[in-house]
Each structure stands twice: as structure tokens, then as C-alpha cells.
N, C-alpha and C. Protein backbone atom coordinates (compact mmCIF):
# COMPACT_ATOMS: atom_id res chain seq x y z
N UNK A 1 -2.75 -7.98 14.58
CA UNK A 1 -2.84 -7.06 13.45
C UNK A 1 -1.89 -7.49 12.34
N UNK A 2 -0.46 -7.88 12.66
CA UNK A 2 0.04 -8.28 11.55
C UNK A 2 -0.37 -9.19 10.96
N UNK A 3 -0.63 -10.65 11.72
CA UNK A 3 -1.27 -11.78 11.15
C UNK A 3 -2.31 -11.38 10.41
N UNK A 4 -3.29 -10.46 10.19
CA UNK A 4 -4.37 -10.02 9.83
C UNK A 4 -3.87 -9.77 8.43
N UNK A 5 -2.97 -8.62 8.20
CA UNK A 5 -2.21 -7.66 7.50
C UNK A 5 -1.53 -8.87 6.50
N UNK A 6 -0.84 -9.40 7.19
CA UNK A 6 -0.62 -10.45 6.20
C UNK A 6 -1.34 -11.61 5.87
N UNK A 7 -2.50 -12.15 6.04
CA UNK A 7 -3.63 -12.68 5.20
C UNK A 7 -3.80 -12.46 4.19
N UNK A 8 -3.91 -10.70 4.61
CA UNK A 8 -4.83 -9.55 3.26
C UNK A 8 -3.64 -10.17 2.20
N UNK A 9 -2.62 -9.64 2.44
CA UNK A 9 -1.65 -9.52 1.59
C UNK A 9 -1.13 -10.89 0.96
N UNK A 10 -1.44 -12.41 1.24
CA UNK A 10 -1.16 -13.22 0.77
C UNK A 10 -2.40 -13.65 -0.14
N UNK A 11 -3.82 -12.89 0.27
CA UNK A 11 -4.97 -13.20 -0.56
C UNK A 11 -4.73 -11.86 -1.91
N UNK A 12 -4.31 -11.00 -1.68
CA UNK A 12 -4.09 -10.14 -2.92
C UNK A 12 -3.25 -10.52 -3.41
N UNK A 13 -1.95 -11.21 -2.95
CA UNK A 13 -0.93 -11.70 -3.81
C UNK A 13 -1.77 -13.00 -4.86
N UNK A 14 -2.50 -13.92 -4.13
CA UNK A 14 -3.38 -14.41 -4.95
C UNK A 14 -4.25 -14.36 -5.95
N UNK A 15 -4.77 -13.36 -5.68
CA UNK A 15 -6.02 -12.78 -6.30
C UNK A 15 -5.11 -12.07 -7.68
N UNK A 16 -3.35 -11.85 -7.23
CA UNK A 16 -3.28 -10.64 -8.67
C UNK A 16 -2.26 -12.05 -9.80
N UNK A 17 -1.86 -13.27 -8.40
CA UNK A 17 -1.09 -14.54 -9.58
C UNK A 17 -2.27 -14.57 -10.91
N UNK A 18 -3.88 -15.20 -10.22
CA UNK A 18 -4.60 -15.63 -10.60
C UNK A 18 -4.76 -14.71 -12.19
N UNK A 19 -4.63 -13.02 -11.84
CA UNK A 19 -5.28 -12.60 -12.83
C UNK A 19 -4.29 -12.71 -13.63
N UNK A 20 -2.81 -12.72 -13.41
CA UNK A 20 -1.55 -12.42 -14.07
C UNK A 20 -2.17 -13.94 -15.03
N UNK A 21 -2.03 -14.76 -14.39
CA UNK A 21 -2.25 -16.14 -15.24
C UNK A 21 -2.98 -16.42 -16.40
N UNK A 22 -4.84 -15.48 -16.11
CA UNK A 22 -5.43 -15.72 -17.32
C UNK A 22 -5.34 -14.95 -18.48
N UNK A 23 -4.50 -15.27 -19.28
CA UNK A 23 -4.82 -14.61 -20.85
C UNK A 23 -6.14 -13.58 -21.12
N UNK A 24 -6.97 -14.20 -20.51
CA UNK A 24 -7.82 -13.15 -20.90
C UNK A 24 -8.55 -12.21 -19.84
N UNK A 25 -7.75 -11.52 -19.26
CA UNK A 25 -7.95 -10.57 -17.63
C UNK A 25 -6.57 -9.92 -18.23
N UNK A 26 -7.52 -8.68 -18.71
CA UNK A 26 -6.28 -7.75 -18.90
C UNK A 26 -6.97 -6.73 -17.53
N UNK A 27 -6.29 -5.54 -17.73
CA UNK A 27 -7.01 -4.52 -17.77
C UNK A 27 -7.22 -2.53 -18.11
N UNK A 28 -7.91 -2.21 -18.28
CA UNK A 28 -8.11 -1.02 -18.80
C UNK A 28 -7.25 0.37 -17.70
N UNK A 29 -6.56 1.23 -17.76
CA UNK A 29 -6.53 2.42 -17.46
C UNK A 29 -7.22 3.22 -17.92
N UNK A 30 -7.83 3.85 -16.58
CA UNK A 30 -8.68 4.87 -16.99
C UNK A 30 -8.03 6.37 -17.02
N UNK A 31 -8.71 7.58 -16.92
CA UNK A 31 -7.97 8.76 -17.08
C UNK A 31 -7.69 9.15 -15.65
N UNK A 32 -7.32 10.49 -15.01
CA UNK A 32 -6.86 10.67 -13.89
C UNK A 32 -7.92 11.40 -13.21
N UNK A 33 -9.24 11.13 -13.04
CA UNK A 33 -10.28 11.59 -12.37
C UNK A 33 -10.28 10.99 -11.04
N UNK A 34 -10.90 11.98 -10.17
CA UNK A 34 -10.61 11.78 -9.03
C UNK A 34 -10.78 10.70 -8.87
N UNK A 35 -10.28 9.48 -7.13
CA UNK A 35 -10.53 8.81 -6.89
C UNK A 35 -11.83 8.95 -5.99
N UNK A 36 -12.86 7.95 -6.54
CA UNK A 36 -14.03 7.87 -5.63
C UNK A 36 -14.49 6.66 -4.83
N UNK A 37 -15.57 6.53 -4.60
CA UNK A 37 -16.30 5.35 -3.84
C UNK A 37 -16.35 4.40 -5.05
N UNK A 38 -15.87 2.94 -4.76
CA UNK A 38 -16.41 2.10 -5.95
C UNK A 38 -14.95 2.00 -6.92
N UNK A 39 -14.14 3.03 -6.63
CA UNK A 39 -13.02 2.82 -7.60
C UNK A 39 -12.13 1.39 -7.38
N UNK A 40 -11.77 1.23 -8.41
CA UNK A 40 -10.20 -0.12 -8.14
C UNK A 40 -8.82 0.88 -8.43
N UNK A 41 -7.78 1.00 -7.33
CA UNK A 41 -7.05 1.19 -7.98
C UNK A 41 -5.77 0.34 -8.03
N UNK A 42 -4.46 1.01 -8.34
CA UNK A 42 -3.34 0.12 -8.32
C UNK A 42 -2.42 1.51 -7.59
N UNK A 43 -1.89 1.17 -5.82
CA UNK A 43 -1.11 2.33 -5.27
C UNK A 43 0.25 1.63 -4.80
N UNK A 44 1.12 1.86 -5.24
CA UNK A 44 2.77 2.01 -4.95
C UNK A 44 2.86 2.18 -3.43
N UNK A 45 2.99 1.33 -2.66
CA UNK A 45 3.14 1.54 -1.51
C UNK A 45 4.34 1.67 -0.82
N UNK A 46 4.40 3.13 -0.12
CA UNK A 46 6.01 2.94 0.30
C UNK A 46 6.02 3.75 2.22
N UNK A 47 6.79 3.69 2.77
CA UNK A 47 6.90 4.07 3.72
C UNK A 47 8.36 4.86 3.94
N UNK A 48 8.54 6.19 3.61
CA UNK A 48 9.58 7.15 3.86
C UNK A 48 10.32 6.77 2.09
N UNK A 49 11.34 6.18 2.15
CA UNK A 49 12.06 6.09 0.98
C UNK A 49 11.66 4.47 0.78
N UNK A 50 11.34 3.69 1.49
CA UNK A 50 11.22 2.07 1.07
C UNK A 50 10.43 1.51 0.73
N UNK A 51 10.41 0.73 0.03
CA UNK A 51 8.93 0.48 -0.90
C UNK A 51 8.57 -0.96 -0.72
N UNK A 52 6.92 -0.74 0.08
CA UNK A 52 6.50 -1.89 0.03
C UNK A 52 6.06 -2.62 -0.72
N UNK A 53 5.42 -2.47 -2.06
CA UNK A 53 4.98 -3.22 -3.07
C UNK A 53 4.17 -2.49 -3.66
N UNK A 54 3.00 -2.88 -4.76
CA UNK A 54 1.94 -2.75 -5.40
C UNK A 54 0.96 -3.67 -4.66
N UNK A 55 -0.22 -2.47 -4.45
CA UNK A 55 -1.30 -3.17 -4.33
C UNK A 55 -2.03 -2.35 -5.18
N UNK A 56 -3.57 -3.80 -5.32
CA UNK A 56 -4.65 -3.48 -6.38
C UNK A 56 -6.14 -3.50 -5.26
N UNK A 57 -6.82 -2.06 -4.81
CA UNK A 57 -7.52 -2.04 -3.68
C UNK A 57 -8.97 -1.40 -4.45
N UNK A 58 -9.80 -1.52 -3.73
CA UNK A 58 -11.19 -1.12 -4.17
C UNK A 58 -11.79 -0.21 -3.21
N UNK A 59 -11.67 0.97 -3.28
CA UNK A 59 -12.30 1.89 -1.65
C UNK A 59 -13.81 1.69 -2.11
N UNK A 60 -13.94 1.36 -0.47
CA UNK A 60 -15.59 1.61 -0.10
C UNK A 60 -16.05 2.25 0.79
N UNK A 61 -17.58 2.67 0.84
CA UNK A 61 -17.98 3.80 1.42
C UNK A 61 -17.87 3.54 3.26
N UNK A 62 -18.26 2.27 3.51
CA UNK A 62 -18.30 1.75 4.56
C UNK A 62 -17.65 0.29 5.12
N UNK A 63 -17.88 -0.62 5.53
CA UNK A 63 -16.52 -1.77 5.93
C UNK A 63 -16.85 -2.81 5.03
N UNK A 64 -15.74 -2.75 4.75
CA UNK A 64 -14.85 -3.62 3.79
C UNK A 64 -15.35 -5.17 3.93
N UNK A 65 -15.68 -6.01 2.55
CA UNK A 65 -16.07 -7.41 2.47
C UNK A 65 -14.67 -7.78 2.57
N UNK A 66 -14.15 -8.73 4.30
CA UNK A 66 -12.43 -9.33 3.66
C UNK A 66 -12.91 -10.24 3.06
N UNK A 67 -13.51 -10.88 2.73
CA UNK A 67 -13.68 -11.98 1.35
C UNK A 67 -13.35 -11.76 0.57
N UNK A 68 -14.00 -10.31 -0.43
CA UNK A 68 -13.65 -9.78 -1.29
C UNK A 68 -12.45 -10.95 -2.06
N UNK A 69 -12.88 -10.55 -3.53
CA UNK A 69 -11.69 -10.99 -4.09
C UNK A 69 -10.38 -10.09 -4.23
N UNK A 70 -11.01 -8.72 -4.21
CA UNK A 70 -10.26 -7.69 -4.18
C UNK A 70 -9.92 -7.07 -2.94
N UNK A 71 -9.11 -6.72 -2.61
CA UNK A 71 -9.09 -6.04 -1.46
C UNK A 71 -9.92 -4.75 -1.18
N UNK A 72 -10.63 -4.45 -0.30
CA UNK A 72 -11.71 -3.74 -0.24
C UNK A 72 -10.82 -2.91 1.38
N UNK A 73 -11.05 -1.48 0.65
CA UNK A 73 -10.72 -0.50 1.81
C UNK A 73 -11.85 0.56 2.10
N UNK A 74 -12.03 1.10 3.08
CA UNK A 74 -13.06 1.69 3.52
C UNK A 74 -12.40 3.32 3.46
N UNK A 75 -13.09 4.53 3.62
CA UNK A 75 -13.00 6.04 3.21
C UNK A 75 -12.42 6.10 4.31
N UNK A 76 -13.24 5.47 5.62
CA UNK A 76 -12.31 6.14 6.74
C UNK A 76 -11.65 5.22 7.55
N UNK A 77 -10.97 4.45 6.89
CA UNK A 77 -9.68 4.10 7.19
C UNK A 77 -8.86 5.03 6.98
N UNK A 78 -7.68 5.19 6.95
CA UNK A 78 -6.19 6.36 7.37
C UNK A 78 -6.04 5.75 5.62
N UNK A 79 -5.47 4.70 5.19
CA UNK A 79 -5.32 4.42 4.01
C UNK A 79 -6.41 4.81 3.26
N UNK A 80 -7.77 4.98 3.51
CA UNK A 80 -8.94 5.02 2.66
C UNK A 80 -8.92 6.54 2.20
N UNK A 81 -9.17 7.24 3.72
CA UNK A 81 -8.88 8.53 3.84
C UNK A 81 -7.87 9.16 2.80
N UNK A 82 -6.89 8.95 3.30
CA UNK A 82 -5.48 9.42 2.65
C UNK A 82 -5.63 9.17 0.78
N UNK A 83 -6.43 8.51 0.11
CA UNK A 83 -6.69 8.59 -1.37
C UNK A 83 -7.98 8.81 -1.83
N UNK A 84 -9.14 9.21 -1.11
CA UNK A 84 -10.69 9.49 -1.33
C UNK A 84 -10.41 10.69 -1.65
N UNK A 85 -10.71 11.39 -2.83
CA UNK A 85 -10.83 12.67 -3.74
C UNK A 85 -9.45 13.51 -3.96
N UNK A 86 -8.67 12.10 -4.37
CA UNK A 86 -7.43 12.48 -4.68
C UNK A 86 -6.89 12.14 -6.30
N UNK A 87 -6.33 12.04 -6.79
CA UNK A 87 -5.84 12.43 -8.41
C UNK A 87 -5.00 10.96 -8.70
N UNK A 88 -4.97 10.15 -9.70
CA UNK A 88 -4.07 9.04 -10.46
C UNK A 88 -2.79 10.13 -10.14
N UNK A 89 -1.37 9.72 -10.04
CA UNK A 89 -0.45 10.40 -9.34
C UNK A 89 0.10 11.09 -8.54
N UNK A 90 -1.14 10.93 -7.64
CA UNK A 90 -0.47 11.69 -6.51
C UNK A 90 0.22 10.74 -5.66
N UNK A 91 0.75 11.24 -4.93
CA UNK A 91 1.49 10.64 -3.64
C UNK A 91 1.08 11.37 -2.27
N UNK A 92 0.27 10.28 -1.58
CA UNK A 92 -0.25 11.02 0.03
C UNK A 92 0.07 10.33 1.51
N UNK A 93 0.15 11.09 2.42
CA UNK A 93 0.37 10.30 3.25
C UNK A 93 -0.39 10.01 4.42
N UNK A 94 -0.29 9.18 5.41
CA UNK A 94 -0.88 8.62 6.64
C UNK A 94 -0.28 7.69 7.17
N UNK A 95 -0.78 7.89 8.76
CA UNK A 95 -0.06 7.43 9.91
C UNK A 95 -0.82 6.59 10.43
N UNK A 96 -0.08 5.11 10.74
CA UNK A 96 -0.56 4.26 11.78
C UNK A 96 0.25 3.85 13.06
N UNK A 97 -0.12 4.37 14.06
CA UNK A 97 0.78 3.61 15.28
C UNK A 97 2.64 4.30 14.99
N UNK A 98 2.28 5.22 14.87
CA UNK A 98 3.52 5.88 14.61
C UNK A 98 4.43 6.14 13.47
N UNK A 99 3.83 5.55 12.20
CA UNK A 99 4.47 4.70 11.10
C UNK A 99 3.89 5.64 10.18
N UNK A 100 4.58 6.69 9.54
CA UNK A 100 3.98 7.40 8.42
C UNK A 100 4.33 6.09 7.52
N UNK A 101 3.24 6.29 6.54
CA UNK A 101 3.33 5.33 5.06
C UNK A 101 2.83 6.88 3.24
N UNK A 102 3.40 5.96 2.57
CA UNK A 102 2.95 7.75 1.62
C UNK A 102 2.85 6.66 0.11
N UNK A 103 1.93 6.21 0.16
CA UNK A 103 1.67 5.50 -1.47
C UNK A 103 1.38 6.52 -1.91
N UNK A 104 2.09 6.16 -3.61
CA UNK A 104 1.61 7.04 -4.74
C UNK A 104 0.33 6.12 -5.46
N UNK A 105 -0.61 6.92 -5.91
CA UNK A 105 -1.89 6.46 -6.90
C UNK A 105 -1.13 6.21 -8.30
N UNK A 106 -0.81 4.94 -8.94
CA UNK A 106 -0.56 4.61 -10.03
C UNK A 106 -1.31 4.44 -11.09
N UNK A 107 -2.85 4.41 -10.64
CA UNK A 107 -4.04 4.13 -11.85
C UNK A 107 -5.48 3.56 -11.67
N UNK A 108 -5.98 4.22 -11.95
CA UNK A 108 -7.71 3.25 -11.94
C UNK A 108 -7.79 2.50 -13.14
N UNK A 109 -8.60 1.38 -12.68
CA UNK A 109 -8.78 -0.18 -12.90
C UNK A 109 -10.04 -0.11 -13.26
N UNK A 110 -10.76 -0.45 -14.05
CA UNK A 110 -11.96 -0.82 -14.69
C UNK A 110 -12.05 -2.44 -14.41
N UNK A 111 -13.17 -2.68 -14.01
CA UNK A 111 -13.48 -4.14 -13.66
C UNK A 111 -14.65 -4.43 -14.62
N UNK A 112 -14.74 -6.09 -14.86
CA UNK A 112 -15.93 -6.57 -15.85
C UNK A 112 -16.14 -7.48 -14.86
N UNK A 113 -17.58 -7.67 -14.93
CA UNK A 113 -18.05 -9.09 -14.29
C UNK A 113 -18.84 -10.29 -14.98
N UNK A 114 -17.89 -11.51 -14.79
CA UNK A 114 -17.69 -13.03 -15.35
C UNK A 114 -18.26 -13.73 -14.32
N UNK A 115 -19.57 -13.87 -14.63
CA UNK A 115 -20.26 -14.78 -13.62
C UNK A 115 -20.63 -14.91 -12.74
N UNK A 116 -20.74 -12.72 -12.22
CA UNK A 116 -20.73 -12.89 -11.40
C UNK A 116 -19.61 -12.45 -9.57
N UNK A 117 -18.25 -12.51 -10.90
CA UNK A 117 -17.23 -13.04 -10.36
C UNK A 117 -16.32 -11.19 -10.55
N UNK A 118 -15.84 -10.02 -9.88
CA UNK A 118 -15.36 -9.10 -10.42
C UNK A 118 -13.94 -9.57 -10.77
N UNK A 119 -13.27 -9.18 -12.01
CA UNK A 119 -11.84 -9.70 -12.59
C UNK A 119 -11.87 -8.20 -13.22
N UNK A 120 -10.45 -8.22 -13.27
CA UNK A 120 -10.37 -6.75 -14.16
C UNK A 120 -10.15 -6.82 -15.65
N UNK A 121 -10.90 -5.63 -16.16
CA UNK A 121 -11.14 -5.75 -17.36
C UNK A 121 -9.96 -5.97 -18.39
N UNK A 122 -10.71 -6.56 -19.96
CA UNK A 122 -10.16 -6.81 -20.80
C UNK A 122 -9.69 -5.51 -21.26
């Protein structure tokens, strides 16, 4: 599971150099409507007071493409769960294997597609 966990996390670290890099991959904030199926967002991940990073995730209705360029989370995952019809600022929590974790929702992401290819919008 960790080896897994950290894949994800060295392919999103990738996936966000890549966008940091191109000049032209900005992207849009949207307003604070709920989070749904299909959303991108950007959640503050922390566990009690310590903070694991930023991630940029895409919930889906059912299992997740790990190809994805984006990280793709599913509703009923504990992480999926824990932000499906929830608000840009909130902070929620869920448990794995004993381990409460409590990301805050920092923002929805509007995506454009280049070829094909989802990048987040200009």
C-alpha cells in the first residue's frame, strides 16, 4: 500500500512540475459550489495538526483510471467520501487503518482539453 501511495504521489508530483512549467496551463477558480462527480479539486492535506501537502484530485463516480494524468479518486473511497457534496473550504475528516486524516477543500479547478490531453485551464 505504501509503495502504491507513493507512485500516486510521485506521478502527481509530476503531473503538477509539468503544469507548473508550461506558461500556458494556468488555471481557473471556480466559485464554492458543492463538490461533485467530475470535479478537479486542489485539498490541503493534513493529518491532526501536520500537513501533508497539496494535492490536485479529480473524484469519480466509480474506480479510478491510475493512469490518469490526474489523480482520479472514487466517491466511495474514505477520501472520496469524506469531500462528495461538500463546500470549497471546508475541512473533513476520515479514517484509514487507524489514521484520522482531515484535508481542507482549497478550490475547484476547471480543466481544458489539448489534444485530447486534460491540463488545467487557462
Amino acid at each position: 500500500m505504501k509503495n502504491e501511495t507513493e507512485k500516486q504521489k510521485n506521478k502527481l508530483d509530476e503531473s503538477l512540475e509539468e503544469i507548473s512549467k508550461n506558461p500556458n496551463c494556468t488555471y481557473t477558480v471556480l466559485d464554492n459550489d458543492t463538490i461533485n462527480i467530475g470535479d478537479v479539486v486542489r485539498i490541503l492535506e493534513k493529518m491532526g495538526e501536520t500537513i501533508l501537502g497539496e494535492t490536485i484530485l479529480k473524484l469519480v463516480k466509480n474506480n479510478p483510471d491510475f493512469d490518469a494524468e490526474i489523480l482520479e479518486v472514487s466517491i466511495h473511497s474514505p477520501l472520496g467520501e469524506s469531500i462528495y457534496n461538500k463546500k470549497v473550504g471546508d475541512t473533513v475528516s476520515y479514517t484509514v487503518k487507524g489514521k484520522t486524516y482531515n484535508p481542507t477543500i482549497l478550490e475547484k479547478i476547471e480543466l481544458e482539453k489539448d489534444k485530447g490531453v486534460a491540463k488545467v485551464k487557462k
